[in-house]
Protein backbone atom coordinates (compact mmCIF):
# COMPACT_ATOMS: atom_id res chain seq x y z
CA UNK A 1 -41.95 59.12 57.34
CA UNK A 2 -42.11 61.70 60.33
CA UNK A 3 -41.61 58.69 62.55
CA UNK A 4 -38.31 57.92 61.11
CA UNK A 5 -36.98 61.26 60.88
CA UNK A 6 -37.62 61.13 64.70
CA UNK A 7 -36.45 57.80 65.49
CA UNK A 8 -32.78 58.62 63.54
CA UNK A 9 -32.50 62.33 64.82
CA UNK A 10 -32.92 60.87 68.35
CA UNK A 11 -30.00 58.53 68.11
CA UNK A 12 -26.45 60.12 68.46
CA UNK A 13 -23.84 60.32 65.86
CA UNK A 14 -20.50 59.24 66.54
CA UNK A 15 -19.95 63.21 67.81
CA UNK A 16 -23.01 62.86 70.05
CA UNK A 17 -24.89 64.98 68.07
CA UNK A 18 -27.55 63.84 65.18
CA UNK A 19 -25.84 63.64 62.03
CA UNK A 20 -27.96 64.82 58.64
CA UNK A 21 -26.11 62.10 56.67
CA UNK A 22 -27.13 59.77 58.51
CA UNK A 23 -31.20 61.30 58.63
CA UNK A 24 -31.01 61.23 54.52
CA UNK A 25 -29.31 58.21 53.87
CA UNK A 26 -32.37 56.45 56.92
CA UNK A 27 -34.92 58.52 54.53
CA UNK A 28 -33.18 57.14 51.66
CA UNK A 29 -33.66 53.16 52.84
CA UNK A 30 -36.58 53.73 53.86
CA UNK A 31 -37.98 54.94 50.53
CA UNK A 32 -36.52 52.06 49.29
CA UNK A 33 -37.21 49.13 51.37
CA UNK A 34 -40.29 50.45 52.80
CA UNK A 35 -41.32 53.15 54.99
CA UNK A 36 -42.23 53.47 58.78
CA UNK A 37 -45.79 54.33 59.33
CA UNK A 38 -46.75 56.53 62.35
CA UNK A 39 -50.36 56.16 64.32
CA UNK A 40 -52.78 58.36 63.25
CA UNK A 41 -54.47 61.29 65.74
CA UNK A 42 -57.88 58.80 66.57
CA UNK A 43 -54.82 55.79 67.44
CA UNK A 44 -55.58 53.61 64.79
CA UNK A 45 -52.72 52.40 62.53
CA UNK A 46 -52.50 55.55 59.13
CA UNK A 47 -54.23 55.05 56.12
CA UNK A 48 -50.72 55.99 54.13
CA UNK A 49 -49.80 52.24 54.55
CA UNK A 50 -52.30 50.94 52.21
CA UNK A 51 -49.96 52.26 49.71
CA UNK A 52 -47.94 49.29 50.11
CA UNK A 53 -49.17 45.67 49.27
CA UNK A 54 -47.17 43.57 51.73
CA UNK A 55 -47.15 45.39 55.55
CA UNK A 56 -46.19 44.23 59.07
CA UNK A 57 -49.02 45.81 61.65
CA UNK A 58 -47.92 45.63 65.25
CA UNK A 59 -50.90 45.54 67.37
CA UNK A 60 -49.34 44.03 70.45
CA UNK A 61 -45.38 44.45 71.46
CA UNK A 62 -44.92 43.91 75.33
CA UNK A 63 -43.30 40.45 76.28
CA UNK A 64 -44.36 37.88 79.11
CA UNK A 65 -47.97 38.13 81.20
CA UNK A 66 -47.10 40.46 83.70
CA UNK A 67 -48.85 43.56 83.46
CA UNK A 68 -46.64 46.16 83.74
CA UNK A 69 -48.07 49.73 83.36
CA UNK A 70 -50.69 48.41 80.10
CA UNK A 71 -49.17 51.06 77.64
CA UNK A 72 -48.47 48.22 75.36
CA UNK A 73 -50.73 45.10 74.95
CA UNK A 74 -49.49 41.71 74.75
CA UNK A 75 -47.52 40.28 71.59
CA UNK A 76 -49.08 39.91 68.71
CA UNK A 77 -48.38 41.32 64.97
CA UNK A 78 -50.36 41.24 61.39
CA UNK A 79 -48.86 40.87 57.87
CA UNK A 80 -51.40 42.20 55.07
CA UNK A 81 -51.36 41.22 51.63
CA UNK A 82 -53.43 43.19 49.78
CA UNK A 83 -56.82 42.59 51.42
CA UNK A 84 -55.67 39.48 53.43
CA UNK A 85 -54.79 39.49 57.30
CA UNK A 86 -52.84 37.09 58.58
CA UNK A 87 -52.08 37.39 62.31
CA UNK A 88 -49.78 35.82 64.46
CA UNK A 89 -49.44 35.16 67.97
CA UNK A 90 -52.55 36.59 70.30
CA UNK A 91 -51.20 37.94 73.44
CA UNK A 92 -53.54 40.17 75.89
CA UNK A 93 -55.55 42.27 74.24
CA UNK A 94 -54.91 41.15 70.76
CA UNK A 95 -58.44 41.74 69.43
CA UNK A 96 -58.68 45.27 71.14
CA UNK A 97 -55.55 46.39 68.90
CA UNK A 98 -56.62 44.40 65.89
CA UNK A 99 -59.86 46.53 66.02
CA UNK A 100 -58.05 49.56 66.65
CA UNK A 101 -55.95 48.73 63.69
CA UNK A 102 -58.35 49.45 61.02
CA UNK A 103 -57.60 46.17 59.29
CA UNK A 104 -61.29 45.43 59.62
CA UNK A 105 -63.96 46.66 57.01
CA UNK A 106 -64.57 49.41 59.32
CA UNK A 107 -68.46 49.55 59.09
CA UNK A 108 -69.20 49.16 62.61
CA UNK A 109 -70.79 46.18 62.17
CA UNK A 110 -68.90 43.88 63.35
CA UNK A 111 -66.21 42.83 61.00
CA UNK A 112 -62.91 42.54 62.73
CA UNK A 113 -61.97 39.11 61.37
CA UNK A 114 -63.64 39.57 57.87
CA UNK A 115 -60.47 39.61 56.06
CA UNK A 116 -58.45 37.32 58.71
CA UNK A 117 -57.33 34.19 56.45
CA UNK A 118 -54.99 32.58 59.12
CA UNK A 119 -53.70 32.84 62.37
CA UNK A 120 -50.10 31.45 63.31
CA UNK A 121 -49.58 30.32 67.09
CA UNK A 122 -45.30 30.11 67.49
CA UNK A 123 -45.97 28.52 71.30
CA UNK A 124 -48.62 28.28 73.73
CA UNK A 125 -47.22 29.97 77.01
CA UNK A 126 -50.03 32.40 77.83
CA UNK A 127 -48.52 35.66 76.83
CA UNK A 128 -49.13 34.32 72.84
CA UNK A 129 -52.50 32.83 73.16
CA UNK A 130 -54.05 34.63 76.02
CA UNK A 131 -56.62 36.27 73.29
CA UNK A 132 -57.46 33.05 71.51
CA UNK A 133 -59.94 31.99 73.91
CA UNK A 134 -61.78 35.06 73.05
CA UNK A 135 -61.11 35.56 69.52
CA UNK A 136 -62.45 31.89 69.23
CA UNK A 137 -65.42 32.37 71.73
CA UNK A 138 -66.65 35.95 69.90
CA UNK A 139 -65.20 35.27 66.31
CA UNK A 140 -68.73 34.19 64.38
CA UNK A 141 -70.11 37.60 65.50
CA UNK A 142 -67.11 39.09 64.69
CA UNK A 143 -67.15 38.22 60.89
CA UNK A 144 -69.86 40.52 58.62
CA UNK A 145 -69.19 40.26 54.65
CA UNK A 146 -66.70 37.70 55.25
CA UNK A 147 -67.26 34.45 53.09
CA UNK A 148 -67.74 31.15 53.85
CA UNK A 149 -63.88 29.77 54.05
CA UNK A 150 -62.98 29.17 57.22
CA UNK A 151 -60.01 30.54 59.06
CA UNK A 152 -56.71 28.73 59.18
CA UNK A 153 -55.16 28.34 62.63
CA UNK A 154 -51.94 26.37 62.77
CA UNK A 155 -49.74 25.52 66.61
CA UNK A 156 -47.97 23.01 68.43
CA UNK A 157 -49.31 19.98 68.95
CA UNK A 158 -49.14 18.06 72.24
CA UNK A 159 -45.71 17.79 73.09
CA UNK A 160 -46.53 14.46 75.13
CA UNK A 161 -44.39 14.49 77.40
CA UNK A 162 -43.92 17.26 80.56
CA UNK A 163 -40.55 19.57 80.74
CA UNK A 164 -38.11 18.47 82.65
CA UNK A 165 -37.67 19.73 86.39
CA UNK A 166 -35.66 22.74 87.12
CA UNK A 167 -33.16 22.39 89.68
CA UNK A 168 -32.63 18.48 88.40
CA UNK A 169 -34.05 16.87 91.21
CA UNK A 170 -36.20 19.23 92.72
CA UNK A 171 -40.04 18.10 94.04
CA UNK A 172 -42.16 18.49 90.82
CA UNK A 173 -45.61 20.32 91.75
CA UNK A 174 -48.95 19.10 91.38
CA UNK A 175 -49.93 18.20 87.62
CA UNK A 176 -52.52 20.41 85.72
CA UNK A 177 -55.13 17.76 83.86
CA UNK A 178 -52.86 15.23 84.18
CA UNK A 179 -55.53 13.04 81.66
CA UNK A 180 -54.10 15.00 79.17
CA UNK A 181 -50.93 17.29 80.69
CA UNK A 182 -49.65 19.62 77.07
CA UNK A 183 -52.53 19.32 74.92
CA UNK A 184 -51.49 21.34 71.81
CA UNK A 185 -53.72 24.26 69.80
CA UNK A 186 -56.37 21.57 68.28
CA UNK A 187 -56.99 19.78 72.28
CA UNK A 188 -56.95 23.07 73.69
CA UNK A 189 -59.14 24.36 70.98
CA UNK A 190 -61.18 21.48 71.62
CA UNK A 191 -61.64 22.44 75.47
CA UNK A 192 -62.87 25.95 74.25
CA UNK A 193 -65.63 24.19 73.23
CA UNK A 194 -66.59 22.74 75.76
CA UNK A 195 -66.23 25.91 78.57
CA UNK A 196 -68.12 28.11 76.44
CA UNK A 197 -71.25 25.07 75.75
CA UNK A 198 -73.38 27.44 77.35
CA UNK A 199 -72.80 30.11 75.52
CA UNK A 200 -72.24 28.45 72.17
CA UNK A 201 -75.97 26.78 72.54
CA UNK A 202 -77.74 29.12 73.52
CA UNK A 203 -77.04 31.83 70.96
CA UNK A 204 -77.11 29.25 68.13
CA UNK A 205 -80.73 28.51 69.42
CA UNK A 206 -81.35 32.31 69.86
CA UNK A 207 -80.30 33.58 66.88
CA UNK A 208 -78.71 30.94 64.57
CA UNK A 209 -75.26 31.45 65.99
CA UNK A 210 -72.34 30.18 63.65
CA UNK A 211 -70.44 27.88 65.15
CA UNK A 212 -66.82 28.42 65.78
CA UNK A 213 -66.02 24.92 64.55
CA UNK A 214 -67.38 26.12 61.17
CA UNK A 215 -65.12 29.38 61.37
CA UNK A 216 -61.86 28.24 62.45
CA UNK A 217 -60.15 24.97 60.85
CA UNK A 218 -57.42 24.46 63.45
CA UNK A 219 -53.83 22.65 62.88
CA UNK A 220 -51.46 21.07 65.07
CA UNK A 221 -47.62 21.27 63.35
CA UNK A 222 -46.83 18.01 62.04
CA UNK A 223 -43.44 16.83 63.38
CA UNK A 224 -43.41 13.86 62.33
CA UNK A 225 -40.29 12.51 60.97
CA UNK A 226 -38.61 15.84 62.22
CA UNK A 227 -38.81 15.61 65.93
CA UNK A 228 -39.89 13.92 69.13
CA UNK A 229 -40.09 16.08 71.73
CA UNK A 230 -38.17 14.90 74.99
CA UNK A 231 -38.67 17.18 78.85
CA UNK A 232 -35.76 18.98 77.62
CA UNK A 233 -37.48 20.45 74.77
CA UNK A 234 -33.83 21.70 72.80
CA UNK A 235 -34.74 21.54 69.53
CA UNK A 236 -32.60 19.40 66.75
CA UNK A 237 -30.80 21.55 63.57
CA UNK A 238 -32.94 21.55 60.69
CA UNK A 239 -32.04 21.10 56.99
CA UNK A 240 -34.14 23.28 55.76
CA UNK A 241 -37.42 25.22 57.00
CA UNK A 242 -40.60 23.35 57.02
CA UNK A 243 -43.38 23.97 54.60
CA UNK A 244 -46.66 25.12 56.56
CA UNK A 245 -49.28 26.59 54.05
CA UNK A 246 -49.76 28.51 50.50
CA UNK A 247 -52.67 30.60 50.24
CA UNK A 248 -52.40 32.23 46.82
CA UNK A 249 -49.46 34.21 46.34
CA UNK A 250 -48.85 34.17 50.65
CA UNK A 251 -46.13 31.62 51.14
CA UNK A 252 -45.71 30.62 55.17
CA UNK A 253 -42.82 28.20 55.81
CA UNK A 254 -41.74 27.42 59.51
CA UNK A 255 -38.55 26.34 61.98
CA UNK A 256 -38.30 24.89 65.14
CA UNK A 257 -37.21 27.62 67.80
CA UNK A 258 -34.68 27.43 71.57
CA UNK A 259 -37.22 28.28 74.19
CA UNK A 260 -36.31 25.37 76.06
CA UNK A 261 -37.99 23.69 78.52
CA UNK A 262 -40.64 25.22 76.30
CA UNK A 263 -41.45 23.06 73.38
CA UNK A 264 -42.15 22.91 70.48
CA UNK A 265 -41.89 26.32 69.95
CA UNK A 266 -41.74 27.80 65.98
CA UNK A 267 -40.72 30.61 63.96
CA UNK A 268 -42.88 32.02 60.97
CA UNK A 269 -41.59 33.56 57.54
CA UNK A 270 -44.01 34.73 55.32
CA UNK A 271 -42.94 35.65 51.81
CA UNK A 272 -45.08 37.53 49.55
CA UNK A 273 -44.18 39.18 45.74
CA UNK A 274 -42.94 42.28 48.05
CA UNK A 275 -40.81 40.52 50.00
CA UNK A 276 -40.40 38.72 53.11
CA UNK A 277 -41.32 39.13 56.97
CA UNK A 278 -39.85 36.66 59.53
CA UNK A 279 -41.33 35.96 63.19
CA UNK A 280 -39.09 34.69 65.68
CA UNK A 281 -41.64 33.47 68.48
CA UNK A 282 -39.55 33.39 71.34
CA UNK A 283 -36.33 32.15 71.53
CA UNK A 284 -32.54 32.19 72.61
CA UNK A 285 -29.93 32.81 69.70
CA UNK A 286 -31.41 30.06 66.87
CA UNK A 287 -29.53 28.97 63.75
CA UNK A 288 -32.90 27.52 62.74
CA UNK A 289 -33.64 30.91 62.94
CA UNK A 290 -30.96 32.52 61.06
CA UNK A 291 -31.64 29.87 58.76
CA UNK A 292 -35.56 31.20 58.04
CA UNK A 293 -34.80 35.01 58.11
CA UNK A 294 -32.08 34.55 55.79
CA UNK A 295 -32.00 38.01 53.28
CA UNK A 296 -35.39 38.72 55.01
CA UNK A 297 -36.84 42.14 54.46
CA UNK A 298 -38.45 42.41 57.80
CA UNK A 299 -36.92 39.98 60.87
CA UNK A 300 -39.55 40.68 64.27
CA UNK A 301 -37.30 39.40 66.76
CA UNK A 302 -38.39 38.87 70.48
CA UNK A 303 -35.78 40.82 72.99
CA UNK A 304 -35.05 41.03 76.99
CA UNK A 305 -33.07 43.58 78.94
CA UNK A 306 -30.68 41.59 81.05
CA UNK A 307 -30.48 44.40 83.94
CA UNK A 308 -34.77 44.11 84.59
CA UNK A 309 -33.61 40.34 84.98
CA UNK A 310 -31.50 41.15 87.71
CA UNK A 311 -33.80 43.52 89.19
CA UNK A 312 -36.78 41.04 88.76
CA UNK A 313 -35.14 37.70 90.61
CA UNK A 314 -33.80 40.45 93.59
CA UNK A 315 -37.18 41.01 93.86
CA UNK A 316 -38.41 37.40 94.32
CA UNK A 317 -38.25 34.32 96.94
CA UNK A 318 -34.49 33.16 97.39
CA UNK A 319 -36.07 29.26 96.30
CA UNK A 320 -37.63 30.62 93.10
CA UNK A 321 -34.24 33.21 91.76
CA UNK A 322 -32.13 30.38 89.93
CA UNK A 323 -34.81 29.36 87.90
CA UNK A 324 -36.10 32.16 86.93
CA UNK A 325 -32.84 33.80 86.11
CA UNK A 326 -31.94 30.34 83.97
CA UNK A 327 -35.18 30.55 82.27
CA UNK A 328 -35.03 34.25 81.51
CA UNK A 329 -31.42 34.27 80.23
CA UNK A 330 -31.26 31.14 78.03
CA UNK A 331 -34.73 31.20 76.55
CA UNK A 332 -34.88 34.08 75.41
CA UNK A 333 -32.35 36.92 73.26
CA UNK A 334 -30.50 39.66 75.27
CA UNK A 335 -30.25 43.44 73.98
CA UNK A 336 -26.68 42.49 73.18
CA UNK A 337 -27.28 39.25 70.74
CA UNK A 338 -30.15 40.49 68.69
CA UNK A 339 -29.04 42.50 66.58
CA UNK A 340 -24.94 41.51 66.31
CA UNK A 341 -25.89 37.31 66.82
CA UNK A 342 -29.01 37.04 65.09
CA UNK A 343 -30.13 40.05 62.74
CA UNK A 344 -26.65 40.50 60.76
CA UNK A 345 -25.57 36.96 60.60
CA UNK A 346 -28.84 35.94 58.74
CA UNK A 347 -28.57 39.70 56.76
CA UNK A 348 -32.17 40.58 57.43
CA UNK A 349 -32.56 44.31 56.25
CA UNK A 350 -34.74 45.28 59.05
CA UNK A 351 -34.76 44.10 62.38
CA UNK A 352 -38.23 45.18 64.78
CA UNK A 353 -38.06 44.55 68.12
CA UNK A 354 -41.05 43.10 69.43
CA UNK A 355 -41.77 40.90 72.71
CA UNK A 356 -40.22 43.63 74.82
CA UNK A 357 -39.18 42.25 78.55
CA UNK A 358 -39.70 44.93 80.23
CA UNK A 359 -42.77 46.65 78.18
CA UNK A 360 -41.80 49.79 80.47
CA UNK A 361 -37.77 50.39 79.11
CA UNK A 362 -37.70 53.57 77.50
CA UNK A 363 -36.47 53.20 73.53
CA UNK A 364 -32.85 54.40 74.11
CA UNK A 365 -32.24 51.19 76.36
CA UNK A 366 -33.51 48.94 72.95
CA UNK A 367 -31.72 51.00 70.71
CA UNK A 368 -28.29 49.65 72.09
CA UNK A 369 -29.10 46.43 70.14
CA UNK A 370 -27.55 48.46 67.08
CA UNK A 371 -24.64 47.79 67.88
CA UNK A 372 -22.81 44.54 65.33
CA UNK A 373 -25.94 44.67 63.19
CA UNK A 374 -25.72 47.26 59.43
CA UNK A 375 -29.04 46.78 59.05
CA UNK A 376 -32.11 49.33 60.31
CA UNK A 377 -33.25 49.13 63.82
CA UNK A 378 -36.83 49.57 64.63
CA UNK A 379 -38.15 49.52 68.19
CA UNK A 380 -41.58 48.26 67.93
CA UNK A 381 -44.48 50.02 68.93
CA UNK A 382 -48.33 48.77 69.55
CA UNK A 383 -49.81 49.84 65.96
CA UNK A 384 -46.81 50.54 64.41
CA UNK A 385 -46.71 49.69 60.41
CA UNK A 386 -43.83 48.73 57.97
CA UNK A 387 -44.61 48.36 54.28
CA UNK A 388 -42.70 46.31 52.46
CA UNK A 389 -41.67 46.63 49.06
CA UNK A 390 -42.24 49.81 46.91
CA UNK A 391 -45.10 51.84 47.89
CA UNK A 392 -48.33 52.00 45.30
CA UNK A 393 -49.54 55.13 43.54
C-alpha cells in the first residue's frame, strides 16, 4: 500500500502540487479492486500478496533485446491462482526473476516450476522466448514435489510463409533454415531437443534424468478456419476471442494481435472467480484487443516512447532508419495511445505498463499515458504484484 501512496503523491495535481483527495480516493480503489504490492527488503516479490487469490507478478518489464543498463529483465509476467502459476511470455532472464519471485516452494531444492501449470508464448521474436530454451533445457531439475501432469505450453505455429520485404522491393537477405524458415513453438521446441542431445542423454543415463518431453506438453494455436497468414502478417477482425484452455476454475481465451510483419502474434485474458487479467503481447492499437480486455480488472499493455525512437534511428546507418522507424511506430503502442486508445475504450480498471521501450525512461515519462484514460495507471516494475479481487483474511 506504501507503493501507492508513493506512486499518487509523486504525480501532480492540477495545482502542481499532490492533492490528498486524490491519495485517499487511489487508497480507496485500491482497497477495492486490489492493492499494489511493493518488493520486499531481500528483493523478492512480499508475502502480503498471498492475501489475495488471483495476482499479476511482474518478473520481467523491459521491452525489445537490447540490453540497456539490466535494471529490468526482459518481459515476462505471472498470474497466480491460489497455488497455480501460470506464466507468460519468457524474455531474458525470466527464470532468474521467477526464482526471485518466491512463487516457488521455496525449499531450496529446486522447485521453481513446481506449481507452474502453463506457460503462454504471445509471439516468438526473441525478447518473449529468449528464456524458453533454458527453462525447457533445466526444467526436470527444476521441478521437486511437483506431480506428474505435465506443463502446458501454448504459441504460434509456423506461420509458413516469410514477412514481406521492407522497403517493397528491397534485396531480401540470406534465409535462416530455409528447410523450415518460421517454425512455430512445437518445431522450435522440437529443435531444443535436438541441441541439447548431449546433455539430455547423458544425465538421463547418469542419474535418471526426466525428460523434458515428459514435462512440457507443447501447443501450436490452431488457426484454422480463422486465419492464413500472408508476408504481411495484419491480422483479420475477430468475432469473438478464441477459446485456448480451462484448467479448473482458470479460464484463458485468446485474440489475434497488430505486430505486423510479425505474425501471428496473440493476446492472453485470463479470468479467474476474482476477476480478470489481460496480456497484450505486443502490438499497435488492436480492436481485437479492446475486444479481449473488455471490463478487464487488470489490462498489461506493452508501451514505447516515441522520442527514444527518434533518438535510436539518429543513431543508426542512413539504409537501416526507415525501417526501423516503420517497424517501431506501427507495431507497437506509443505513450500517447495506451492509455486514451486502448485502456479506456475497452474500460479496463487498471492499466500496467509493461514491455517498456526504453527499459531506462524514468516513471514520470510513462506516467504521461494518463492522460484520456479514468482508469488507474501503474508503471510496471520487475517483481511488482497486483492482487485482484478482495484481499483474504
Amino acid at each position: 500500500m506504501c507503493h501507492v501512496l508513493n506512486q499518487v503523491a509523486q504525480q501532480p495535481a492540477p495545482s502542481g502540487r499532490p492533492g490528498r483527495r486524490r491519495i485517499l480516493k487511489t487508497l480507496g480503489a485500491a482497497t477495492a479492486a486490489g492493492a499494489l504490492l511493493p518488493l520486499s527488503s531481500t528483493g523478492t516479490a512480499s508475502a502480503a500478496p498471498r492475501r489475495h487469490r488471483t495476482r499479476l507478478v511482474l518478473l520481467g518489464t523491459a521491452g525489445g533485446p537490447a540490453w540497456l543498463d539490466g535494471a529490468r529483465c526482459g518481459v515476462s509476467s505471472a498470474v497466480v491462482y491460489e497455488d497455480r502459476v501460470y506464466l507468460v511470455d519468457l524474455g531474458h532472464g525470466a527464470m532468474h526473476r521467477l526464482v526471485q519471485s518466491g512463487l516457488g516452494a521455496g525449499d531450496g531444492l529446486g522447485s521453481a516450476l513446481s506449481p507452474v501449470r502453463g506457460i503462454f508464448l504471445t509471439h516468438l521474436h526473441s525478447d518473449h522466448v529468449a528464456d524458453w530454451p533454458a527453462l525447457f533445457a533445466t526444467g526436470p531439475t527444476n521441478i521437486v514435489g511437483r506431480g506428474d501432469d505435465a506443463i502446458q505450453v501454448f504459441g504460434p505455429g509456423d506461420r509458413g510463409v516469410l514477412p514481406a520485404m521492407f522497403p517493397p522491393g528491397a534485396p531480401a537477405p540470406a534465409v535462416f533454415n530455409p528447410e523450415r524458415p518460421t517454425p512455430g513453438i512445437s518445431a522450435m521446441t522440437a529443435y531444443l531437443g535436438q541441441a541439447f542431445a548431449t546433455d539430455f542423454n547423458g544425465r538421463s543415463r547418469e542419474s535418471g534424468f526426466t525428460r523434458p518431453d515428459d514435462l512440457f506438453s507443447v501447443h501450436d494455436v490452431d488457426l484454422g478456419g480463422v486465419w492464413t497468414v500472408d508476408p504481411a502478417g495484419k491480422p483479420p477482425r475477430l468475432k469473438a476471442p478464441l477459446p485456448l484452455w480451462e484448467d479448473g476454475d482458470v479460464r484463458v481465451t485468446a485474440t489475434l494481435v497488430d505486430h505486423a510483419p510479425t505474425a501471428p502474434a496473440f493476446a492472453f485474458r485470463f479470468d479467474t472467480p476474482d476477476g480478470s487479467i489481460v496480456f497484450s503481447g505486443d502490438t499497435c492499437v488492436s480492436a481485437n484487443l479492446i475486444d479481449l480486455a473488455r471490463d478487464a480488472d487488470v489490462l498489461v499493455h506493452e508501451v514505447i516512447d516515441p522520442r527514444f525512437v527518434d533518438q535510436l534511428v539518429a543513431a543508426l546507418p542512413a539504409s537501416q532508419r526507415d525501417a526501423m522507424r516503420e517497424h517501431l511506430l506501427t507495431s507497437h503502442t506509443t505513450i500517447d495511445q495506451v492509455g486514451r486508445d486502448v485502456a479506456e475504450p475497452a474500460g479496463a480498471r487498471q492499466l500496467v505498463l509493461n514491455h517498456l521501450v526504453p527499459a531506462t525512461n524514468p516513471a514520470r515519462r510513462w506516467r504521461a499515458a494518463q492522460r484520456g484514460y479514468s482508469g488507474r495507471l501503474v508503471v510496471g516494475e520487475d517483481l511488482l504484484t497486483v492482487g485482484v479481487g478482495r484481499a483474504r483474511s
